[in-house]
C-alpha atoms as a PDB file:
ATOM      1  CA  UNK A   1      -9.267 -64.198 -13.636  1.00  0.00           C
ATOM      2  CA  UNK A   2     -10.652 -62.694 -10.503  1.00  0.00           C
ATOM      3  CA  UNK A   3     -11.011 -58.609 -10.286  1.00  0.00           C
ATOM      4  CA  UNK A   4      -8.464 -58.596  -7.446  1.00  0.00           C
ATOM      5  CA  UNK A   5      -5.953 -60.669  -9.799  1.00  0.00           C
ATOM      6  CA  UNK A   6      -7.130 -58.122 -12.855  1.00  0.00           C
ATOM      7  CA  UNK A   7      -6.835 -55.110 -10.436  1.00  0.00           C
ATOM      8  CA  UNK A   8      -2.567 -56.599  -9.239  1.00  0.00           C
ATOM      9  CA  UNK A   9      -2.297 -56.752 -13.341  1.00  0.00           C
ATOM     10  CA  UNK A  10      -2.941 -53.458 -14.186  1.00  0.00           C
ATOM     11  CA  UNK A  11      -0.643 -52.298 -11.169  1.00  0.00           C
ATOM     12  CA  UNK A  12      -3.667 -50.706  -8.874  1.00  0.00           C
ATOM     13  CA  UNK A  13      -5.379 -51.739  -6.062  1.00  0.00           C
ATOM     14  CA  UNK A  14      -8.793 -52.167  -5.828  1.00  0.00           C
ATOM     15  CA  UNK A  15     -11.227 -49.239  -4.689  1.00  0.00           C
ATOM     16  CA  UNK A  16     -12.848 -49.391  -1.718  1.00  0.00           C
ATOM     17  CA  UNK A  17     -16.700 -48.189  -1.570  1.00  0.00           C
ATOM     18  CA  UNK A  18     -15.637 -45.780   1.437  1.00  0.00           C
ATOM     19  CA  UNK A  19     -12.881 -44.630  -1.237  1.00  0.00           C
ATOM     20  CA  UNK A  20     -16.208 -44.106  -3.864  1.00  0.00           C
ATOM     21  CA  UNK A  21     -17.685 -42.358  -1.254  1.00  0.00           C
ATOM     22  CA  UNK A  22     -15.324 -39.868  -0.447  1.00  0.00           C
ATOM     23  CA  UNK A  23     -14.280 -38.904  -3.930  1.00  0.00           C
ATOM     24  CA  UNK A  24     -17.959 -38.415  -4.585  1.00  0.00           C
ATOM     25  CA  UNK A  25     -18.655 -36.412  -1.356  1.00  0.00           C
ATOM     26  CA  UNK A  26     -15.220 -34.395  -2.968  1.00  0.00           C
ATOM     27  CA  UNK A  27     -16.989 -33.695  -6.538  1.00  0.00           C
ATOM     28  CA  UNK A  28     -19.972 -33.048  -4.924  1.00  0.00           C
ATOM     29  CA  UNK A  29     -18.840 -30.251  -2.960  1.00  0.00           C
ATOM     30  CA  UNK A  30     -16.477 -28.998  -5.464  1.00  0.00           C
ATOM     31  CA  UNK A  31     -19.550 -28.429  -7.796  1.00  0.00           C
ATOM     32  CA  UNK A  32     -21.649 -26.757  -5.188  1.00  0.00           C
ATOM     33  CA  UNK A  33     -18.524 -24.140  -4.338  1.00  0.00           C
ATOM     34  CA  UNK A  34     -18.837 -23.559  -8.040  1.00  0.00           C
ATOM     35  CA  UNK A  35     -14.826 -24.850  -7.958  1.00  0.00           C
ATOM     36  CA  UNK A  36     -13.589 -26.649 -10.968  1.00  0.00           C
ATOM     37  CA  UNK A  37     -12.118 -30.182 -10.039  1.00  0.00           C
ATOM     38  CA  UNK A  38      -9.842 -29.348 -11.633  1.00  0.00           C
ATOM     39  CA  UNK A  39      -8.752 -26.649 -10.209  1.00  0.00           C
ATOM     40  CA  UNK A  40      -8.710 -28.530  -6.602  1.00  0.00           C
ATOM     41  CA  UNK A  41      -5.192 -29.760  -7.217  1.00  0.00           C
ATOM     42  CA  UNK A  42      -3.855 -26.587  -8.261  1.00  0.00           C
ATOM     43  CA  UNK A  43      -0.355 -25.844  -7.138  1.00  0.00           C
ATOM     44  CA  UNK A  44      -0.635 -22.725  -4.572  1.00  0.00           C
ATOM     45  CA  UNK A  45       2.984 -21.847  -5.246  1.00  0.00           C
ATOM     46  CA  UNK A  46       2.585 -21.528  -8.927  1.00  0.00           C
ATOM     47  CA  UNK A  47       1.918 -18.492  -9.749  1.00  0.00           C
ATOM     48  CA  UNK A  48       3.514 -18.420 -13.391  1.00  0.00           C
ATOM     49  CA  UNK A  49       0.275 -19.658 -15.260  1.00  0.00           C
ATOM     50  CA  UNK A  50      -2.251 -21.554 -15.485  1.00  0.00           C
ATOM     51  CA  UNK A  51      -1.933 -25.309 -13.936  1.00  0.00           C
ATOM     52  CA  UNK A  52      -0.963 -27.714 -16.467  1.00  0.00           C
ATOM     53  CA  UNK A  53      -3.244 -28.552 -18.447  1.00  0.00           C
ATOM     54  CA  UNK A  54      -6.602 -27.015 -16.593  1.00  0.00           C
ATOM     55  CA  UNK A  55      -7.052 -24.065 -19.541  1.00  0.00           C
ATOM     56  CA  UNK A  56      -7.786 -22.102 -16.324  1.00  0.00           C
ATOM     57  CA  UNK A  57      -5.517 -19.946 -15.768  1.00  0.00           C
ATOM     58  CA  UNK A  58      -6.767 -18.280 -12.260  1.00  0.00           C
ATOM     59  CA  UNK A  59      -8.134 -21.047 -10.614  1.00  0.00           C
ATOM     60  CA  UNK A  60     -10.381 -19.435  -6.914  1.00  0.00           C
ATOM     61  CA  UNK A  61      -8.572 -22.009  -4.496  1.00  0.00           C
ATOM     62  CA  UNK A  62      -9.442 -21.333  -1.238  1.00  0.00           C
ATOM     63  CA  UNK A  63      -5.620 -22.172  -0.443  1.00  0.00           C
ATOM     64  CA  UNK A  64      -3.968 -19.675  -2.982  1.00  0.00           C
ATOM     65  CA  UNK A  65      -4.046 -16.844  -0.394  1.00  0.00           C
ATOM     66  CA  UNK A  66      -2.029 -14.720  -3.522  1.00  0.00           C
ATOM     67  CA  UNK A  67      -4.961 -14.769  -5.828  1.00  0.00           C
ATOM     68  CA  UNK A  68      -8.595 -15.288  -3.257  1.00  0.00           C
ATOM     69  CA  UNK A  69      -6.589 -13.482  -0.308  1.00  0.00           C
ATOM     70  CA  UNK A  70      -5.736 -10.202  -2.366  1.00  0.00           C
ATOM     71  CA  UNK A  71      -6.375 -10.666  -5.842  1.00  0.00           C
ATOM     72  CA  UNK A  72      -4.096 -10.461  -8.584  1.00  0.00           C
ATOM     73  CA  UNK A  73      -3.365  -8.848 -12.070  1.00  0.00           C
ATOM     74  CA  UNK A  74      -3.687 -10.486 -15.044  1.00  0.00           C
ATOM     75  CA  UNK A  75      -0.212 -12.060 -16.167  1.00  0.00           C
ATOM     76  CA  UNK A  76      -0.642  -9.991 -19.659  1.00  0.00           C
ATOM     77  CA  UNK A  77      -0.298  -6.623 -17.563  1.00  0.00           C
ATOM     78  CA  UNK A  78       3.391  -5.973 -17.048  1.00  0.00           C
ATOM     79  CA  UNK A  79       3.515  -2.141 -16.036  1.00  0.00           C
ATOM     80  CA  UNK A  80       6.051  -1.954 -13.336  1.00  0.00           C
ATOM     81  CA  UNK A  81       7.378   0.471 -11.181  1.00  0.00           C
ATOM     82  CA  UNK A  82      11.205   0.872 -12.166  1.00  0.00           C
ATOM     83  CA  UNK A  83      14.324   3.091  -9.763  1.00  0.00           C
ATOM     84  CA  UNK A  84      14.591   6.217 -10.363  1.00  0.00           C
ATOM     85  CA  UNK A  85      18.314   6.896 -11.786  1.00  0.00           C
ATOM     86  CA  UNK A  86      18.789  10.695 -10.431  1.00  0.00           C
ATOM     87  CA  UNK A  87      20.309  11.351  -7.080  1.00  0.00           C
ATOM     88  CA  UNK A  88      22.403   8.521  -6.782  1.00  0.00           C
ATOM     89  CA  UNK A  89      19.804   5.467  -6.198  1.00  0.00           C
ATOM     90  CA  UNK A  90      20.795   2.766  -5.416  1.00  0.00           C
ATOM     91  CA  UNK A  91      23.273   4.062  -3.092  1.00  0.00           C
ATOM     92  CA  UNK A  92      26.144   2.225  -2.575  1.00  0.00           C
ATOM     93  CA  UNK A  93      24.590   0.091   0.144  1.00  0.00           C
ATOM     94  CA  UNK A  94      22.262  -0.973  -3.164  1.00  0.00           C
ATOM     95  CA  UNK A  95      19.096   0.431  -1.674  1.00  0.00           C
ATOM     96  CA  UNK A  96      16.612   2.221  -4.217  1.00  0.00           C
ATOM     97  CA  UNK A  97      15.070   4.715  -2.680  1.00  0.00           C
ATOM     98  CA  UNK A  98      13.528   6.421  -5.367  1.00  0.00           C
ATOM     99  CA  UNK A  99      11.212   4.775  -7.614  1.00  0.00           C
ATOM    100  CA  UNK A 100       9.310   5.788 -10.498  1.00  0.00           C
ATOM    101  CA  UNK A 101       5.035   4.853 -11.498  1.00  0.00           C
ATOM    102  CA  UNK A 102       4.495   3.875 -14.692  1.00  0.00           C
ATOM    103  CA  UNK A 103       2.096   6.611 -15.742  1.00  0.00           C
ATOM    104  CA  UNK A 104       2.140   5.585 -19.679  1.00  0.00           C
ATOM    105  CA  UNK A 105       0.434   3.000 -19.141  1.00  0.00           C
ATOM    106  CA  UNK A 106      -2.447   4.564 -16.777  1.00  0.00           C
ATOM    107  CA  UNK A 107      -5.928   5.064 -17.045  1.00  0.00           C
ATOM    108  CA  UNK A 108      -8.116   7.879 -15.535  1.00  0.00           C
ATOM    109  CA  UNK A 109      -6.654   9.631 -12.828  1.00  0.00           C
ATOM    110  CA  UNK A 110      -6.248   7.223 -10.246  1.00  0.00           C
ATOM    111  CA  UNK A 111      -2.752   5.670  -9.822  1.00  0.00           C
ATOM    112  CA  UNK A 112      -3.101   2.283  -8.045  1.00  0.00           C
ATOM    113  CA  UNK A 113      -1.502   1.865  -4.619  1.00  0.00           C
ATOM    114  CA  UNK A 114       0.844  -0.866  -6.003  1.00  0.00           C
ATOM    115  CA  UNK A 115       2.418   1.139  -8.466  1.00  0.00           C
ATOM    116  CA  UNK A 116       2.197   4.568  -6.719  1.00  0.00           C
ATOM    117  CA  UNK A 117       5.850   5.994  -6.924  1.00  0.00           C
ATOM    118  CA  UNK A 118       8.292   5.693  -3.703  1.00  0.00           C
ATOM    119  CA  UNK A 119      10.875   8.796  -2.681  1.00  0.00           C
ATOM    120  CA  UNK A 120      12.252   7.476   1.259  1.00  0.00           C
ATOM    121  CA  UNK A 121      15.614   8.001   2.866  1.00  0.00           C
ATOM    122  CA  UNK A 122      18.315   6.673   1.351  1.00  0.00           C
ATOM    123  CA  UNK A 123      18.698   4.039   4.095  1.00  0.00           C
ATOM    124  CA  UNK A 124      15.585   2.421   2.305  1.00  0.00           C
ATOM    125  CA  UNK A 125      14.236   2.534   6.106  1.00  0.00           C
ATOM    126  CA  UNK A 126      10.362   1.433   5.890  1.00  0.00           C
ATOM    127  CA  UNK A 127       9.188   1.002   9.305  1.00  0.00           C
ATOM    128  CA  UNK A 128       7.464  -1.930  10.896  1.00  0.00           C
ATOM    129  CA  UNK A 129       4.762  -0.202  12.793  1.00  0.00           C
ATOM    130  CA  UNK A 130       2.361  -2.400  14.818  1.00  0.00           C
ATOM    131  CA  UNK A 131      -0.825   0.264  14.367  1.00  0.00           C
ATOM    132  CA  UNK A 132      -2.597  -0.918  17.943  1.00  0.00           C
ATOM    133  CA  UNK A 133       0.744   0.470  19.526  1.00  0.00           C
ATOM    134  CA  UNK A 134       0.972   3.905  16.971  1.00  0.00           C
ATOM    135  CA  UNK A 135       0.041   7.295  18.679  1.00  0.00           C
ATOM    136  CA  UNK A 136       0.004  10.736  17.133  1.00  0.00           C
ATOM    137  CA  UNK A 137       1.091  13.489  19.148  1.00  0.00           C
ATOM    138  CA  UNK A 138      -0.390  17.499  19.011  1.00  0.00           C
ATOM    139  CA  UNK A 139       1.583  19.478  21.317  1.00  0.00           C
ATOM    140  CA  UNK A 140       3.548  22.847  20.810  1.00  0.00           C
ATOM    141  CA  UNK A 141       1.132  25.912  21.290  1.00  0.00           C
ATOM    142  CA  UNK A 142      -1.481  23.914  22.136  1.00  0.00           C
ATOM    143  CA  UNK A 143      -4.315  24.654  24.862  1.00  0.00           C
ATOM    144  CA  UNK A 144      -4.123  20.956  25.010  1.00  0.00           C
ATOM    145  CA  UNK A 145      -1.859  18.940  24.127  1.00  0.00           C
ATOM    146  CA  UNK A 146      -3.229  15.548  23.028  1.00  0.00           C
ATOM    147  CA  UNK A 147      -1.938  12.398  22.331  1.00  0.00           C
ATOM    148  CA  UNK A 148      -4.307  10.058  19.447  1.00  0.00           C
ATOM    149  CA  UNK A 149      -4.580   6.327  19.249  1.00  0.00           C
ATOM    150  CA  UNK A 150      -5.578   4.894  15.562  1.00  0.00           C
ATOM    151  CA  UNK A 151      -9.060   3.999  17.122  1.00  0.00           C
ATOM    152  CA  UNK A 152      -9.104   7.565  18.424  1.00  0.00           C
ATOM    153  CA  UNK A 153      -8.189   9.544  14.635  1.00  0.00           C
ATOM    154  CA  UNK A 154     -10.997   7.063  13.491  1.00  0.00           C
ATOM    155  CA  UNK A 155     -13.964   8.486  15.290  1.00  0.00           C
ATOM    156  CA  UNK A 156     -13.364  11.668  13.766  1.00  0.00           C
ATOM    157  CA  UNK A 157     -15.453  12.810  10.658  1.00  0.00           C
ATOM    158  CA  UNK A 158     -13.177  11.502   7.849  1.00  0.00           C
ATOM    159  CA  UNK A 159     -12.601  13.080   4.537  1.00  0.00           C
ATOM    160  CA  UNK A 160     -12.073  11.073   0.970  1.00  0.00           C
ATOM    161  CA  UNK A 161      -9.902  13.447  -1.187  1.00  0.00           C
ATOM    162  CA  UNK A 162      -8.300  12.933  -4.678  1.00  0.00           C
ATOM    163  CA  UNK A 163      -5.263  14.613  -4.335  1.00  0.00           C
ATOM    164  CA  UNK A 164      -1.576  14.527  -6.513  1.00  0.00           C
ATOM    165  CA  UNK A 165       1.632  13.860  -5.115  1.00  0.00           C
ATOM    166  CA  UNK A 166       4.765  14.863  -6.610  1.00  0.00           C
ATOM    167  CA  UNK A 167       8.401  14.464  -5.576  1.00  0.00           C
ATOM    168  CA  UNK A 168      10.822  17.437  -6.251  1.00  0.00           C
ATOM    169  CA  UNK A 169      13.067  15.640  -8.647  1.00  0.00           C
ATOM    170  CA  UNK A 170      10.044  14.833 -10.633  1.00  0.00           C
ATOM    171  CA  UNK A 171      11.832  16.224 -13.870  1.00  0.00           C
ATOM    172  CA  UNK A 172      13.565  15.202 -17.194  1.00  0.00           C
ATOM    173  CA  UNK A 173      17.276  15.198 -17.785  1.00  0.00           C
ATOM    174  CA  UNK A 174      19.095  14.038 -20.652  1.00  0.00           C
ATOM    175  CA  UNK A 175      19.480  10.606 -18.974  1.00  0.00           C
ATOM    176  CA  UNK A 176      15.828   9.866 -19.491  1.00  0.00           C
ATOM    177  CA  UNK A 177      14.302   8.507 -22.751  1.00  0.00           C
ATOM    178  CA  UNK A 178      10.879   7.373 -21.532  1.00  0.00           C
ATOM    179  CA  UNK A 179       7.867   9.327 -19.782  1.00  0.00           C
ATOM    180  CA  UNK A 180       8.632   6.687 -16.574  1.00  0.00           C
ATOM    181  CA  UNK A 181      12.065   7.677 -16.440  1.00  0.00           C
ATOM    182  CA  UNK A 182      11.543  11.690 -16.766  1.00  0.00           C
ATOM    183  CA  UNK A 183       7.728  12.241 -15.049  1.00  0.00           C
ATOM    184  CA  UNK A 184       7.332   8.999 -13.220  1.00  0.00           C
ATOM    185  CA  UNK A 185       7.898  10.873  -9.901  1.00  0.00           C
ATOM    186  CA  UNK A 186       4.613  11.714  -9.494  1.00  0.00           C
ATOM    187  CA  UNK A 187       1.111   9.818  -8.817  1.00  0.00           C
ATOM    188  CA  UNK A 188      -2.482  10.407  -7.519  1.00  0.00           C
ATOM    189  CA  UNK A 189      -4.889   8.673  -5.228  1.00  0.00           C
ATOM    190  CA  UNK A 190      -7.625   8.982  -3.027  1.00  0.00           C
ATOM    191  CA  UNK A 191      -6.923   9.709   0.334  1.00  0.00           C
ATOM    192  CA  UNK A 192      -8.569   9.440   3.223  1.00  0.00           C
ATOM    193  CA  UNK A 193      -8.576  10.564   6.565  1.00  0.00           C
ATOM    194  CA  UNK A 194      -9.484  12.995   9.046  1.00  0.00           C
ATOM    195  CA  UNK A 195      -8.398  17.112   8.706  1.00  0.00           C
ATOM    196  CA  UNK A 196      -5.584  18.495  10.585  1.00  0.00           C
ATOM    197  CA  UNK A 197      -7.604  21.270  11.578  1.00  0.00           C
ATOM    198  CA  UNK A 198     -10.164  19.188  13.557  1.00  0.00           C
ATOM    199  CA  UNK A 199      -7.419  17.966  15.505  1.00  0.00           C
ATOM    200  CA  UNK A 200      -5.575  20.616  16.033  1.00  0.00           C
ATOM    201  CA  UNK A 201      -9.163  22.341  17.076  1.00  0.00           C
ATOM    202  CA  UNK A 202      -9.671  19.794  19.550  1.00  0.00           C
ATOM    203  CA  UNK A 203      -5.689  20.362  21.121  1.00  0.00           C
ATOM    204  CA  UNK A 204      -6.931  24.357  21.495  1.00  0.00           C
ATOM    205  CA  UNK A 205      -4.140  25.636  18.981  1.00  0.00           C
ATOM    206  CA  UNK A 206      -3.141  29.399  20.473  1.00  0.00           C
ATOM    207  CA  UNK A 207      -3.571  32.206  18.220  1.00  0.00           C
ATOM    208  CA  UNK A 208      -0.011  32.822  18.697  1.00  0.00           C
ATOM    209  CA  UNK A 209       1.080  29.580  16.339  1.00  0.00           C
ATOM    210  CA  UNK A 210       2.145  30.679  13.053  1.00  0.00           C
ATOM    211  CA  UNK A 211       4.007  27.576  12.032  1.00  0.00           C
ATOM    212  CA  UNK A 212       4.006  23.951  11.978  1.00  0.00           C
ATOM    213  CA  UNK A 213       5.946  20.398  11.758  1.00  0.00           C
ATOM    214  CA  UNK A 214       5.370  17.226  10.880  1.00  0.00           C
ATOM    215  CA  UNK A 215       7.511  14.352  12.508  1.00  0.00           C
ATOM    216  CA  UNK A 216       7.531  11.003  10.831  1.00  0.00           C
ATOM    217  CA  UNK A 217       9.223   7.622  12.359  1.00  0.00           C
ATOM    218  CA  UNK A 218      11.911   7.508   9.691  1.00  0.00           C
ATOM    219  CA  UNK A 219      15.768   8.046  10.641  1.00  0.00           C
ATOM    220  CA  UNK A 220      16.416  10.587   8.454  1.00  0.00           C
ATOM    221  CA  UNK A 221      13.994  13.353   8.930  1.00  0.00           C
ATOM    222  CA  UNK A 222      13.387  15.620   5.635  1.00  0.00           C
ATOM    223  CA  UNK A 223      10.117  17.953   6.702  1.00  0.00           C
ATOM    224  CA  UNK A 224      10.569  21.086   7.367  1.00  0.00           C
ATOM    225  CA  UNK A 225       8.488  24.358   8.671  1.00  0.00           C
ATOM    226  CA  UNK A 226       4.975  24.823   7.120  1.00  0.00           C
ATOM    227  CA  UNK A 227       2.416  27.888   7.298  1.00  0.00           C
ATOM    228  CA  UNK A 228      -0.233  27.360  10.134  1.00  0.00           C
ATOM    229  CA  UNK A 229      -3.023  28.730   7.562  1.00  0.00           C
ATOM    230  CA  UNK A 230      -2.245  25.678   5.568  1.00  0.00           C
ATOM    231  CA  UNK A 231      -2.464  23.599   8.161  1.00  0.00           C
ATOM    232  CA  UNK A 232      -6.378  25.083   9.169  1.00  0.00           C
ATOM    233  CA  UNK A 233      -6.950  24.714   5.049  1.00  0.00           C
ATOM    234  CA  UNK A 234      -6.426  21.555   3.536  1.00  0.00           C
ATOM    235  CA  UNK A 235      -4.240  18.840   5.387  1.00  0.00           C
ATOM    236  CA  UNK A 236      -5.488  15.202   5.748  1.00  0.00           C
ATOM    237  CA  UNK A 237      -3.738  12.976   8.173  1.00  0.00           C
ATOM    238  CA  UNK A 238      -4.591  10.160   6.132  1.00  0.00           C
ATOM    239  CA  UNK A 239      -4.684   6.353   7.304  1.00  0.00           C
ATOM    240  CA  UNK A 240      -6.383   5.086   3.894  1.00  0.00           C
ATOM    241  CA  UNK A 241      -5.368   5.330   0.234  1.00  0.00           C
ATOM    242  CA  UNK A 242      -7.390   4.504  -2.789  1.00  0.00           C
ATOM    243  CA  UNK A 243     -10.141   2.547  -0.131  1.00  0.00           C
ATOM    244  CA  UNK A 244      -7.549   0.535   1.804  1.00  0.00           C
ATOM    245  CA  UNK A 245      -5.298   1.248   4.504  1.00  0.00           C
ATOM    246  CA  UNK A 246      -1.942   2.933   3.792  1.00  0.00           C
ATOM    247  CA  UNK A 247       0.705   0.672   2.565  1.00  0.00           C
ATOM    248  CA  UNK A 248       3.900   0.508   3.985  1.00  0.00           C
ATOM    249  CA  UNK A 249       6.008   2.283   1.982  1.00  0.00           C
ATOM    250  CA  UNK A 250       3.201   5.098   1.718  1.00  0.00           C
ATOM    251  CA  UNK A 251       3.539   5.623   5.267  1.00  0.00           C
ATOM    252  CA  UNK A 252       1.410   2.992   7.181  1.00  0.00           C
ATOM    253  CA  UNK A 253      -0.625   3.553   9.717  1.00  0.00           C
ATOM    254  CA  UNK A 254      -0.589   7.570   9.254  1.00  0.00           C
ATOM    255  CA  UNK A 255       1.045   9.853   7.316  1.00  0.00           C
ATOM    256  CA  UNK A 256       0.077  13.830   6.329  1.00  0.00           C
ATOM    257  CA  UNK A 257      -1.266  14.814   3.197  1.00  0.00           C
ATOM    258  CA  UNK A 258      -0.337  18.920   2.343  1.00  0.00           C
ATOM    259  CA  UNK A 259      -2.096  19.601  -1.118  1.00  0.00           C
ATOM    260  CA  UNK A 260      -0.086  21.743  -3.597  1.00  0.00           C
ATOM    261  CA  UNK A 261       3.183  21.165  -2.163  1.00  0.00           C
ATOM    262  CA  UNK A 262       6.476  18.950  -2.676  1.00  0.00           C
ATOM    263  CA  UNK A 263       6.363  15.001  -1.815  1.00  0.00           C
ATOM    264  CA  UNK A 264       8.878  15.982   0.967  1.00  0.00           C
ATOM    265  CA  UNK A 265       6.484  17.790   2.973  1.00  0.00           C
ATOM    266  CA  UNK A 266       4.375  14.993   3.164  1.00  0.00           C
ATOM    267  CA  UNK A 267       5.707  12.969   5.768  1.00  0.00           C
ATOM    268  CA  UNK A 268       5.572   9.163   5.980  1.00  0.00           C
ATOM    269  CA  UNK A 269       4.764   7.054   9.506  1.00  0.00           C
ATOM    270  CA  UNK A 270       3.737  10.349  11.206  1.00  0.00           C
ATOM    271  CA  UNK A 271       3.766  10.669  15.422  1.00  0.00           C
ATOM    272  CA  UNK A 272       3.974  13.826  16.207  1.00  0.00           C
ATOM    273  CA  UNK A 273       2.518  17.661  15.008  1.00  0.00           C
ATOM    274  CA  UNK A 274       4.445  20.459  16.708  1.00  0.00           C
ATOM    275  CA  UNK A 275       2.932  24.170  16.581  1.00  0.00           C
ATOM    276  CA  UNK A 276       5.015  26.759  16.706  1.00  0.00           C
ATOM    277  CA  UNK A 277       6.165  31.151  16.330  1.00  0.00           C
ATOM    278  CA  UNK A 278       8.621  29.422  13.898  1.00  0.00           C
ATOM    279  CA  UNK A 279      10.981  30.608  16.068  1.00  0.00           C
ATOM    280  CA  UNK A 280      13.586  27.789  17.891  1.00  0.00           C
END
């Protein structure tokens, strides 16, 4: 019997040498990426486990944007970030807008960005903001008042800070049973950015200012009036957290970091600083 007749009995077709070719030129260049073969025909969208069978369990796919993109956890770390049950979240439109870290189960002092905790609005409203188009206002009593691009905040001296971050209703009640549920209100990270009082140096800020606010791009606005001496201190307008841009529920592009007070103060998707007498 012929090899075609022997290849139509085993239900196959024969291989062609360009075939050969190709799934050599394949191997070959799996081998020199240092990519298993195995792990060539791994499933992008299955991000469970490992592929069936492959014993690797985090195959570096240049397709698997999840895991070469970003990176990603291993699947025996579970720590999660879980809604905070005080103050009525979810509302009744089911929006969480409080949501606590997991600090049991963190090392060092560092919280990462992923599982920082979340206090917003109780619309849930996390805006989309396109940062070529964001612009950060200084105006009030202001030689100067100025108006910043992201590029602009950018070519300022930056500062990398570690700093906490607490909400106000960061406490226990007889509700909670866990660390999470009671403290989990409350997170640290590095921040970075450039000082309030650079900028508000550069706008000429009168002697006559005693008082400042910070306007965010959220519909429901919860900052209020802040000392001008605390402003000149210690404030970070902050576009990066733990060595990465702000993510969006931390405020992306820019929000204002005010060391030693509540998570309120701190607004979220800032625009606009406004000095004042503290008198409207």
């Amino acid at each position: 019997m012929g090899s075609n007749s022997k290849d139509e009995a085993m239900g196959s077709k024969p291989t062609s040498r360009r075939q050969l070719l190709k799934g050599g030129a394949t191997l070959a260049g799996g081998v020199a990426l240092g990519v298993p073969v195995h792990a060539q025909t791994y499933d992008q969208h299955d991000h469970a486990g490992p592929a069936s069978g492959s014993g690797n369990a985090y195959p570096m796919t240049p397709g698997n944007k999840e895991i070469v993109g970003y990176g990603q956890r291993s699947h025996f770390v579970t720590s999660v970030r879980i809604p905070h049950g005080g103050g009525g979240s979810p509302d009744e439109f089911g929006k969480t807008f409080h949501v606590a870290s997991p600090i049991q189960d963190q090392f060092g002092s560092i919280t990462p960005s992923s599982l920082h905790y979340i206090a917003t609005t109780r619309q849930g409203f996390v805006p989309d903001i396109d940062p070529k188009q964001h612009t950060l206002m200084i105006h009030g009593l202001v030689d100067r008042p100025l108006t910043f691009t992201m590029d602009d905040l950018k070519r300022f001296p930056s500062v990398s800070r570690l700093h906490f971050l607490e909400c106000a209703g960061n406490r226990h009640t007889a509700r909670h049973k866990t660390v999470q549920e009671s403290h989990g209100m409350t997170s640290c990270s590095e921040w970075t950015g450039v000082l309030l009082s650079t900028l508000l140096k550069e706008a000429g800020l009168k002697g006559s200012a005693t008082w400042f606010v910070a306007e965010g791009a959220e519909e429901v606005k919860g900052a209020s009036s802040m000392p001008i001496g605390k402003a000149m201190d210690d404030c970070i307008i902050a576009y990066g957290q733990n060595g990465e841009p702000l993510r969006p529920q931390q405020g992306f592009p820019l929000r204002i970091m005010v060391p030693g007070f509540e998570g309120i103060f701190n607004t979220k998707w800032l625009r606009r600083i406004r000095s004042s007498t503290g008198i409207t």
